[in-house]
C-alpha atoms as a PDB file:
ATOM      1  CA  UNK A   1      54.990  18.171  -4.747  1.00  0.00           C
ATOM      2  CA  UNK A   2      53.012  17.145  -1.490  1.00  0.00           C
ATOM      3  CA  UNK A   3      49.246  17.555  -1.820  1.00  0.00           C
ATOM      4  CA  UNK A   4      46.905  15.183  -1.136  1.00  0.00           C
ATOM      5  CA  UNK A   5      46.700  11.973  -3.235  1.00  0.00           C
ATOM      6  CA  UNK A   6      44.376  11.750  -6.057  1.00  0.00           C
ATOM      7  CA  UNK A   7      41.107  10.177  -5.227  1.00  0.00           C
ATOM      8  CA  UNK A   8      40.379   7.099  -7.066  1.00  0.00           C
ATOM      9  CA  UNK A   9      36.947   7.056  -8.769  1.00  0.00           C
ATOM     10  CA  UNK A  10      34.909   3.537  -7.358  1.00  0.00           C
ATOM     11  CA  UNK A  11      32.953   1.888 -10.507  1.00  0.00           C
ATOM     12  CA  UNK A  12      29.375   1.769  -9.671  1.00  0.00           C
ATOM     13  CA  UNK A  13      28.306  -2.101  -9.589  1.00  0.00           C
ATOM     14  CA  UNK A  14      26.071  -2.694 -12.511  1.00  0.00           C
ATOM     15  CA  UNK A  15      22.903  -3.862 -10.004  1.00  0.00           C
ATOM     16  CA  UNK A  16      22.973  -0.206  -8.575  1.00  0.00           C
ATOM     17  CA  UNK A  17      22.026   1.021 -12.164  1.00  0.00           C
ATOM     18  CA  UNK A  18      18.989   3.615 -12.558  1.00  0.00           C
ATOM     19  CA  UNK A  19      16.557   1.281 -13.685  1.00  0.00           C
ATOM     20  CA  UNK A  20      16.920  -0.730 -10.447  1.00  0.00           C
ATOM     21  CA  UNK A  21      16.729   2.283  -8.013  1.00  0.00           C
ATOM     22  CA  UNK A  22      13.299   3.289 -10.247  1.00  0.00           C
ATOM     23  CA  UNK A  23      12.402  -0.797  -9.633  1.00  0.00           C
ATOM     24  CA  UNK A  24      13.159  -0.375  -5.927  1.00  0.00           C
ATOM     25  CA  UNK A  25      10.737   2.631  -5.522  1.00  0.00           C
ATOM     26  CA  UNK A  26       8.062   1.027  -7.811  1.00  0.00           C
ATOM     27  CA  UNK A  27       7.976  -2.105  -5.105  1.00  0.00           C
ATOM     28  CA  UNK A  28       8.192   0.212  -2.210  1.00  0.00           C
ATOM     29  CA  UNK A  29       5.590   2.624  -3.408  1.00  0.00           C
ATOM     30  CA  UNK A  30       3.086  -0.631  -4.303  1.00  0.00           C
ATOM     31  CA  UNK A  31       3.769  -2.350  -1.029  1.00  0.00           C
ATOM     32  CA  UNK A  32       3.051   0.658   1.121  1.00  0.00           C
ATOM     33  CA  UNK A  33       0.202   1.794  -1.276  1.00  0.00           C
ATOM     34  CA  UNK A  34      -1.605  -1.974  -1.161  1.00  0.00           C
ATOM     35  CA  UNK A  35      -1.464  -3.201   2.355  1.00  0.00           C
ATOM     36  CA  UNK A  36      -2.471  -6.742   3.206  1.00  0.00           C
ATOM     37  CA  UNK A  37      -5.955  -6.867   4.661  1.00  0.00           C
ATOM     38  CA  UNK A  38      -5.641  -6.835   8.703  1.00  0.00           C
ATOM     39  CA  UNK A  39      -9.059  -8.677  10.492  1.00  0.00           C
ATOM     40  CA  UNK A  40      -9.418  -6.620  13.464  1.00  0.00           C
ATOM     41  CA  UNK A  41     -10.929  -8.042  16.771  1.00  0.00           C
ATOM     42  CA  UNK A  42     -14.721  -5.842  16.927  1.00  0.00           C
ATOM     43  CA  UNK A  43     -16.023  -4.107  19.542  1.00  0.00           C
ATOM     44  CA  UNK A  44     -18.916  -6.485  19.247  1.00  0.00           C
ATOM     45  CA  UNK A  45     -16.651  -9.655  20.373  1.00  0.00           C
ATOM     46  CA  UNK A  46     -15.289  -7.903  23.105  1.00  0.00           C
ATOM     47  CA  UNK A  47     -19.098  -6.896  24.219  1.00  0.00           C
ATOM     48  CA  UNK A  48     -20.483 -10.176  23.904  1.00  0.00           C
ATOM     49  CA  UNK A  49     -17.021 -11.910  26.242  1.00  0.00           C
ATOM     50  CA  UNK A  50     -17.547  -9.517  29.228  1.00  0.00           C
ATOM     51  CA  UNK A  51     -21.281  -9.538  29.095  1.00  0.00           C
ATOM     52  CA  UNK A  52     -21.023 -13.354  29.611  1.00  0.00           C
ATOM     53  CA  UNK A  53     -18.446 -13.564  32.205  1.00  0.00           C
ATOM     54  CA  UNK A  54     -18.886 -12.446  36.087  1.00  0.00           C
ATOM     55  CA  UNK A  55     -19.435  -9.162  37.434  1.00  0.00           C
ATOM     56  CA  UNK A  56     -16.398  -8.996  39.008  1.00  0.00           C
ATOM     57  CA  UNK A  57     -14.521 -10.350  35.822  1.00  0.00           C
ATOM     58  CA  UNK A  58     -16.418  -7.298  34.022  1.00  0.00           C
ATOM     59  CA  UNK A  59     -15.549  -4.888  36.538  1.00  0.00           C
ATOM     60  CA  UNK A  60     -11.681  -6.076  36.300  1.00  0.00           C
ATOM     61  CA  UNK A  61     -11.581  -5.166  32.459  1.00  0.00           C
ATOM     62  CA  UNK A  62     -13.215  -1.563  32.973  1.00  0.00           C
ATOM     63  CA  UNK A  63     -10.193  -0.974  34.995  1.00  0.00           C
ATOM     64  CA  UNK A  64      -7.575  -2.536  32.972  1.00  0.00           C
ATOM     65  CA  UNK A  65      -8.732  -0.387  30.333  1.00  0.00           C
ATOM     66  CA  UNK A  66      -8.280   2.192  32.166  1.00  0.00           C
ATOM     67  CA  UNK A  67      -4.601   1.265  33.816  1.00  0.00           C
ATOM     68  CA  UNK A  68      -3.597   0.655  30.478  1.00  0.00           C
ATOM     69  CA  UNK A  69      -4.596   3.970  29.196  1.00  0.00           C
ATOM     70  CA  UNK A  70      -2.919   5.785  31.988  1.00  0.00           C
ATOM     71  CA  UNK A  71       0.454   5.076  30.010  1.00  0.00           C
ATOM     72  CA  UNK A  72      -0.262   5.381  26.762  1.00  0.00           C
ATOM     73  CA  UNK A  73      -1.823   9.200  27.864  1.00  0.00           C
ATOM     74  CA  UNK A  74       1.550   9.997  29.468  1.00  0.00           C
ATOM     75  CA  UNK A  75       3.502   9.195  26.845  1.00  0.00           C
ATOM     76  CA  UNK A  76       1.483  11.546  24.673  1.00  0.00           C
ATOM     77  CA  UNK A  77       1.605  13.927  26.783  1.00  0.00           C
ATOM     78  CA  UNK A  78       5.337  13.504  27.308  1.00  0.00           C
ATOM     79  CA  UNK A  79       6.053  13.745  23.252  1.00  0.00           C
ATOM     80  CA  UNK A  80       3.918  17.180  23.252  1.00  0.00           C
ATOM     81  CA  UNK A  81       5.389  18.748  25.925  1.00  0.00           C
ATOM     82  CA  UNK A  82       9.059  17.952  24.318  1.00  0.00           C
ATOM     83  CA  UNK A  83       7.808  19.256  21.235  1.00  0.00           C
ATOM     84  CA  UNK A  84       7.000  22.728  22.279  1.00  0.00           C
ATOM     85  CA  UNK A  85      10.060  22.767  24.060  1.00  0.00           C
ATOM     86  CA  UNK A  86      11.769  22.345  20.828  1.00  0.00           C
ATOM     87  CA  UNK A  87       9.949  24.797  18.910  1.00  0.00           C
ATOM     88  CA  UNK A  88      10.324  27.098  21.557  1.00  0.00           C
ATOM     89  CA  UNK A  89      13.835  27.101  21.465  1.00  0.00           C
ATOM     90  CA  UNK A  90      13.806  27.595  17.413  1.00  0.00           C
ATOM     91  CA  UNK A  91      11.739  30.736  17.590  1.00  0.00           C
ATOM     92  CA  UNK A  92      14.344  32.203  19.997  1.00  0.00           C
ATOM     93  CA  UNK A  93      17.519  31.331  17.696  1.00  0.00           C
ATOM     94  CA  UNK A  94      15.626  33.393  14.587  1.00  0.00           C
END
């Protein structure tokens, strides 16, 4: 008879047992649920640099801060635009 060959059952490994995938999603659950403490630089430290330094040192960092925003706004913008694009295109395939 010609058919296709009998599949052979593969023997789970005894480390992929149910109590391990339940120990597995404990850990990840706790580590995403108890982050480590992150020290973040405060406004106040900035404030306190550029007030010190030169005013053309002072003027250079208003416009960084602005160059550097230009990006990160067009990328946002970028995402959204995509987005609706996508959603458009579900609404006409209903």
């Amino acid at each position: 008879m010609g058919g296709l060959p009998a599949q052979r059952r593969r023997k789970e490994p005894k480390i992929c047992s149910a109590m391990s995938g339940r120990l597995r999603c404990f850990i990840l659950t706790l580590a995403l649920a108890l982050p480590l403490p992150v020290h973040a630089q405060g406004c106040s430290l900035c404030r306190d640099t550029t007030a010190g330094s030169a005013p053309h040192v002072r003027q250079s960092l208003r416009r960084a801060i602005l160059i550097l925003g230009l990006p990160a706004a067009g990328i946002f913008l970028g995402i959204l635009v995509l987005a609706r694009k996508i959603r458009a295109r579900e609404d006409f395939a209903d």
